[in-house]
Protein backbone atom coordinates (compact mmCIF):
# COMPACT_ATOMS: atom_id res chain seq x y z
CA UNK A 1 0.00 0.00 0.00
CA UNK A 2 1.30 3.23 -0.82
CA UNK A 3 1.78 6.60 1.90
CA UNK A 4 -0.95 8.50 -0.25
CA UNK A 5 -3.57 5.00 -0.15
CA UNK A 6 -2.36 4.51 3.30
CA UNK A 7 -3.24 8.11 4.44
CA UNK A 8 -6.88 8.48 2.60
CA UNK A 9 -7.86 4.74 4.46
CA UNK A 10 -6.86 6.22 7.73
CA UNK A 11 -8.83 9.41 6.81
CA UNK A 12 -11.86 7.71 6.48
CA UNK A 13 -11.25 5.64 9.24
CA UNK A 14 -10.76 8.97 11.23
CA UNK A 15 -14.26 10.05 9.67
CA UNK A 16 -15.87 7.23 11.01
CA UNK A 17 -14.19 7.79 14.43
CA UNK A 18 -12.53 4.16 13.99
CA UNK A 19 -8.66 5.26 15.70
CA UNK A 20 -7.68 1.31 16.59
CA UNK A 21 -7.84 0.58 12.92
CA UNK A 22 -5.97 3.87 11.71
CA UNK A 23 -3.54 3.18 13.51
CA UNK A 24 -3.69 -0.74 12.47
CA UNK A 25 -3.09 0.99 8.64
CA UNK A 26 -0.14 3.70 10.02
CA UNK A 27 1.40 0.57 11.90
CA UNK A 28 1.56 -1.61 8.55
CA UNK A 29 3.26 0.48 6.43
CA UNK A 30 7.20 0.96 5.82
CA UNK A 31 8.83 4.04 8.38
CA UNK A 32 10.30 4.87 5.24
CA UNK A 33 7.48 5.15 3.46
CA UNK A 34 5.56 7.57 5.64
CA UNK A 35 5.20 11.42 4.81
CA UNK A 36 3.78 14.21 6.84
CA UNK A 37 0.22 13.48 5.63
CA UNK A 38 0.49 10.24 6.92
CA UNK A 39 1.25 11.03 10.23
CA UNK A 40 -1.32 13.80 10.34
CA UNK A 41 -3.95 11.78 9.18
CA UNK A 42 -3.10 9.19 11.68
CA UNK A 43 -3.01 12.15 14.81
CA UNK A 44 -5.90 13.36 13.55
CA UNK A 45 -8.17 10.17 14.03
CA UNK A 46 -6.89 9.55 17.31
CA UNK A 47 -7.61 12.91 18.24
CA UNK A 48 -11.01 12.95 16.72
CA UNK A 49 -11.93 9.81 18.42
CA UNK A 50 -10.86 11.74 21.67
CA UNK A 51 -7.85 9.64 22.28
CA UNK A 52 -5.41 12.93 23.17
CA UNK A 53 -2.32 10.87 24.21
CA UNK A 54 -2.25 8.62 21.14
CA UNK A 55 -2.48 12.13 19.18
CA UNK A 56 0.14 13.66 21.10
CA UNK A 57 2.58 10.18 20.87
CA UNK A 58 2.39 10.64 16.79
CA UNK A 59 3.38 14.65 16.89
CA UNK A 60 5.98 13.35 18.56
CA UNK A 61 7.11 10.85 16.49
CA UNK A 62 6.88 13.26 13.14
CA UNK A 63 8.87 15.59 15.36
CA UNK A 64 11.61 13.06 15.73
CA UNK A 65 11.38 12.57 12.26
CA UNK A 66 13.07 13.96 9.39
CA UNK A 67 9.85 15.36 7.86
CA UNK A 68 8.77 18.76 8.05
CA UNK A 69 5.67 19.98 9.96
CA UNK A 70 3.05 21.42 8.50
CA UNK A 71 0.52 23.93 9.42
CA UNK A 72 -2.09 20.40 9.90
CA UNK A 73 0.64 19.21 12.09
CA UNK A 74 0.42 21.44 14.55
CA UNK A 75 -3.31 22.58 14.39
CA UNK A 76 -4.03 18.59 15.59
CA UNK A 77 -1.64 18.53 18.23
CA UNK A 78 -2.82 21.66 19.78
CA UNK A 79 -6.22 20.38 19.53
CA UNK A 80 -5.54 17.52 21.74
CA UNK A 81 -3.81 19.79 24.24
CA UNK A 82 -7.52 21.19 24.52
CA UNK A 83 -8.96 17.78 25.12
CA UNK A 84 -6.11 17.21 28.02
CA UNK A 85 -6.53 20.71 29.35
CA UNK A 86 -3.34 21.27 28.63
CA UNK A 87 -2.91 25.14 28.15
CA UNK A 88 0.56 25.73 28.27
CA UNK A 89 1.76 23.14 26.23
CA UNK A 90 -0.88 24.77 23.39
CA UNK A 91 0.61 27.70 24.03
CA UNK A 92 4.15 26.31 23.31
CA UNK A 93 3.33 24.73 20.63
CA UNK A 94 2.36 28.46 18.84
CA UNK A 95 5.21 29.31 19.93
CA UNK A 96 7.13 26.16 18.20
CA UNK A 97 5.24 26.71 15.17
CA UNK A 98 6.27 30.21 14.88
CA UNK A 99 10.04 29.02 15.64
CA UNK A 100 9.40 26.66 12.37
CA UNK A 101 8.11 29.33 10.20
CA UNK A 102 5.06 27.57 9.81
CA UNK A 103 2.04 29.64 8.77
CA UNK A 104 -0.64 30.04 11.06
CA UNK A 105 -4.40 30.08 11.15
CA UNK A 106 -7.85 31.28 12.38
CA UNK A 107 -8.88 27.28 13.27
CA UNK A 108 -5.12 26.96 15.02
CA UNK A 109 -5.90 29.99 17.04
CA UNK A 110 -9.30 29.13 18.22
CA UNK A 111 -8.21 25.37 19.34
CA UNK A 112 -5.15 27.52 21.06
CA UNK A 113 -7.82 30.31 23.06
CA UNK A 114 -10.24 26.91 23.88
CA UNK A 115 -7.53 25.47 26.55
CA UNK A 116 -6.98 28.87 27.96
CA UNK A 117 -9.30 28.40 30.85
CA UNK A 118 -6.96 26.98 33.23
CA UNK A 119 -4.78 30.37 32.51
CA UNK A 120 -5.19 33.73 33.33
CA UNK A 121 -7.96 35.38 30.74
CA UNK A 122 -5.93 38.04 29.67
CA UNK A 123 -3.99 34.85 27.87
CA UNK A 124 -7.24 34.82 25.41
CA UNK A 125 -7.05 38.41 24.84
CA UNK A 126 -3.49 38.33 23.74
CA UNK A 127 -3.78 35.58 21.78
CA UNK A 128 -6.59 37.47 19.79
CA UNK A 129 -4.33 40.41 19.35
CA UNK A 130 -1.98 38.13 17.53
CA UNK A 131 -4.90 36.95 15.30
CA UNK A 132 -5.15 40.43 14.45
CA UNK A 133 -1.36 41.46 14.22
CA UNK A 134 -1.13 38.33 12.01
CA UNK A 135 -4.20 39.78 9.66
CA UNK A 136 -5.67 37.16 10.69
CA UNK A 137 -9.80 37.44 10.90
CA UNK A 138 -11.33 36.69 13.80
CA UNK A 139 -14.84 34.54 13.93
CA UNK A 140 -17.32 34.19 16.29
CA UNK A 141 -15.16 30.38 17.53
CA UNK A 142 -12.51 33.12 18.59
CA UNK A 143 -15.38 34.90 20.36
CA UNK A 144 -17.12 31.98 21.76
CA UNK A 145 -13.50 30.72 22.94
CA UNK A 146 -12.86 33.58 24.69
CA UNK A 147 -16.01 34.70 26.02
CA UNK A 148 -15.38 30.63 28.10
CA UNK A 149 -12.34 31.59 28.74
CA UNK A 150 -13.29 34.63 30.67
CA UNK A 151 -16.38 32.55 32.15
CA UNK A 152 -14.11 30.25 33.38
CA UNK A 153 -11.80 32.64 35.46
CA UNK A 154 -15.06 34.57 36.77
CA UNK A 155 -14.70 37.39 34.80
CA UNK A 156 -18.43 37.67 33.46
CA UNK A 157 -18.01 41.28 33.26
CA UNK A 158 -15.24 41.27 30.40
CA UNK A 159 -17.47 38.17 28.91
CA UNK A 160 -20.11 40.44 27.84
CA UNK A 161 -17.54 43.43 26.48
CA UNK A 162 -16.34 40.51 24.27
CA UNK A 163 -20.12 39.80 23.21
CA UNK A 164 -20.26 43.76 22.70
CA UNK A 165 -17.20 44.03 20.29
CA UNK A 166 -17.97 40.95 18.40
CA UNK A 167 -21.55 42.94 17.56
CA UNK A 168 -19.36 46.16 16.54
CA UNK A 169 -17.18 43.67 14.21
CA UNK A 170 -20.98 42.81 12.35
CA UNK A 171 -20.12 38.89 13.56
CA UNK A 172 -23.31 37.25 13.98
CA UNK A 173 -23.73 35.46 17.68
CA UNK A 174 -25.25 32.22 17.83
CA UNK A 175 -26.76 30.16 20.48
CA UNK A 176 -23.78 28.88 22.02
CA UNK A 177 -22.35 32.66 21.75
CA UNK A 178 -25.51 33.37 24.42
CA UNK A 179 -25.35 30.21 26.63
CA UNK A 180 -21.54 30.47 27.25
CA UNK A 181 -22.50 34.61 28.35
CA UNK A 182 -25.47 33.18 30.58
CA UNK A 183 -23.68 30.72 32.06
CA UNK A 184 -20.98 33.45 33.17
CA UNK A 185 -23.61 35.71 34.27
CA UNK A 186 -24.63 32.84 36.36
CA UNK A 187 -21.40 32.15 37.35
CA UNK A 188 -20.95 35.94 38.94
CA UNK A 189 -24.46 36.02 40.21
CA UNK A 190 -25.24 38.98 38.04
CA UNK A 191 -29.24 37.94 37.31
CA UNK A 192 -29.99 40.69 35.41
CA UNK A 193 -27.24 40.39 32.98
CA UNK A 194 -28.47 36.48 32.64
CA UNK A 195 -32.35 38.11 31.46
CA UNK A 196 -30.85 40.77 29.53
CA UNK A 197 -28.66 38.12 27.07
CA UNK A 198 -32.07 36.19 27.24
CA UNK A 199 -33.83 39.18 26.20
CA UNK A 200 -31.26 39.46 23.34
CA UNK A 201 -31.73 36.33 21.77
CA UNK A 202 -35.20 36.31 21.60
CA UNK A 203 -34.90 40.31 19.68
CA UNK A 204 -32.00 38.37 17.64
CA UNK A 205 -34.64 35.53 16.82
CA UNK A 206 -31.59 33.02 17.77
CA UNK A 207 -33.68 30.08 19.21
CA UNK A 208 -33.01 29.64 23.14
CA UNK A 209 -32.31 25.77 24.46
CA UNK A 210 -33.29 24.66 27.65
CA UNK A 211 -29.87 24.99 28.73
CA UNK A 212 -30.50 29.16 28.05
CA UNK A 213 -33.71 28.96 29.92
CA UNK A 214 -31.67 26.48 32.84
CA UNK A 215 -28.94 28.80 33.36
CA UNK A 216 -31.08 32.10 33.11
CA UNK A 217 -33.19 30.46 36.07
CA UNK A 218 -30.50 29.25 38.03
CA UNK A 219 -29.28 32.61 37.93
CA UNK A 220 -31.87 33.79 39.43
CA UNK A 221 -32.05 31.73 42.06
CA UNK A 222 -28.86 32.08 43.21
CA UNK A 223 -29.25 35.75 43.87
CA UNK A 224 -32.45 34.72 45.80
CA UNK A 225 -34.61 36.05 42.98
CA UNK A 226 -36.90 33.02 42.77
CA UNK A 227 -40.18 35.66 41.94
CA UNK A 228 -38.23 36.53 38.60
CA UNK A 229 -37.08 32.51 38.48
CA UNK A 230 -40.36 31.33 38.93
CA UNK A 231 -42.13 34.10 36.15
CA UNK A 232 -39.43 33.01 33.87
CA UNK A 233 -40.21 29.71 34.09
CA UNK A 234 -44.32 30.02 33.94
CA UNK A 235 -43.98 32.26 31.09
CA UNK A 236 -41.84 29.16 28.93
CA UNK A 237 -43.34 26.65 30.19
CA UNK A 238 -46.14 25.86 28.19
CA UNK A 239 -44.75 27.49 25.01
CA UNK A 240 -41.99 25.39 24.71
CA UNK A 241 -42.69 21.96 25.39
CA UNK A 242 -39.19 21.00 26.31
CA UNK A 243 -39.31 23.07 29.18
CA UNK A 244 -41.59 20.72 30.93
CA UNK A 245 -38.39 18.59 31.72
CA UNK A 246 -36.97 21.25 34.17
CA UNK A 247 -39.87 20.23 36.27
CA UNK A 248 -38.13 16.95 36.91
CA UNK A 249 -35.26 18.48 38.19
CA UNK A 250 -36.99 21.28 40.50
């Protein structure tokens, strides 16, 4: 079998979340006959299939190679950091990839700002300046990214100045835009923040989950608020049939 036959086999296999056996097809063929794309493709099913460690074992192996890195390369690797919450190693890994004058991208950068939760949040920040240093065009992943980011380290406030500038950019917010921006309202007991991004998506006709509605009323209630918790509730209940399910949990 030949690298290029090998690599499209353990694509597909990747596709259909199937690691065991891309690696079964990496395994069989020749060291010498394995390129870059091999290896990615290999990394990349592993990862896919959430199985971080294998990824990060085959970046290190093309690393130890003679072949040259690619843009792919890296963009996989850092993606597993994210599934081992492994921030500083992403981080590193930028920083590698610069080293290698390897060209970066929007996708690299998001997977990069998605493990910064376990950082400081200004981390996210900077990491978006570089986007834009590097003319790079940031999306509303970058926002979403960072708007967790900020969640994560309690800073709801800067959250929603995020959710503000990605509006003056004309990016469009979707659902889980909102939800990540409840749930750090909720987070720093700020209720009326929680109703106001409600209040938002419904004016924005983006369709609210019963994880908006959750998180809206659990705000609430944390702040002692249940009146406004309990309205909330009433006023969804019977619209949205899915919200009949919270009942069970009450």
């Amino acid at each position: 079998m030949s690298a290029f036959a090998a690599t499209s086999a353990i694509s597909r296999c990747g596709r259909q979340l199937q690691w065991q056996q891309a690696l079964e097809i990496f395994w069989q063929l020749p060291e010498a006959a394995a390129d870059t794309a091999l290896y990615n493709a290999a990394s990349a099913a592993c990862e896919r299939a959430g199985h971080w460690q294998r990824a990060l074992e085959l970046f290190s192996g093309l690393l130890a190679s003679a072949l040259r890195l690619d843009r792919i390369s890296y963009s996989t690797a850092i993606r597993a950091c994210r599934r081992a919450g492994a921030a500083g190693a992403a981080l590193h890994l930028l920083t590698q990839m610069r080293a290698a004058g390897v060209e970066s991208d929007v996708i690299v950068y998001n997977a990069a700002i998605s493990t910064m939760g376990q950082l400081p949040w200004q981390e996210s920040l900077r990491l978006m300046a570089e986007m834009e240093a590097s003319l790079l065009q940031l999306d509303i992943i970058t926002y979403n990214s960072s708007i967790d980011v900020c969640g994560e380290n309690s800073e709801w406030r800067i959250s929603l100045l995020l959710l503000d500038d990605a509006a003056h950019r004309k990016l469009q917010p979707d659902a889980i835009t909102y939800n990540t921006a409840i749930s750090c309202c909720e987070d720093g007991e700020v209720w009326q923040q929680a109703l106001r991004m409600l209040d938002e998506m419904q004016q924005k006709h983006i369709r609210a989950d019963v994880f908006s509605y959750s998180t809206a009323i659990s705000a609430c209630g944390k702040c002692f608020y249940w009146q406004e918790a309990l309205v909330l509730y009433a006023s969804e209940c019977w619209r949205r049939p899915w919200m009949k399910a919270l009942k069970a949990t009450w």
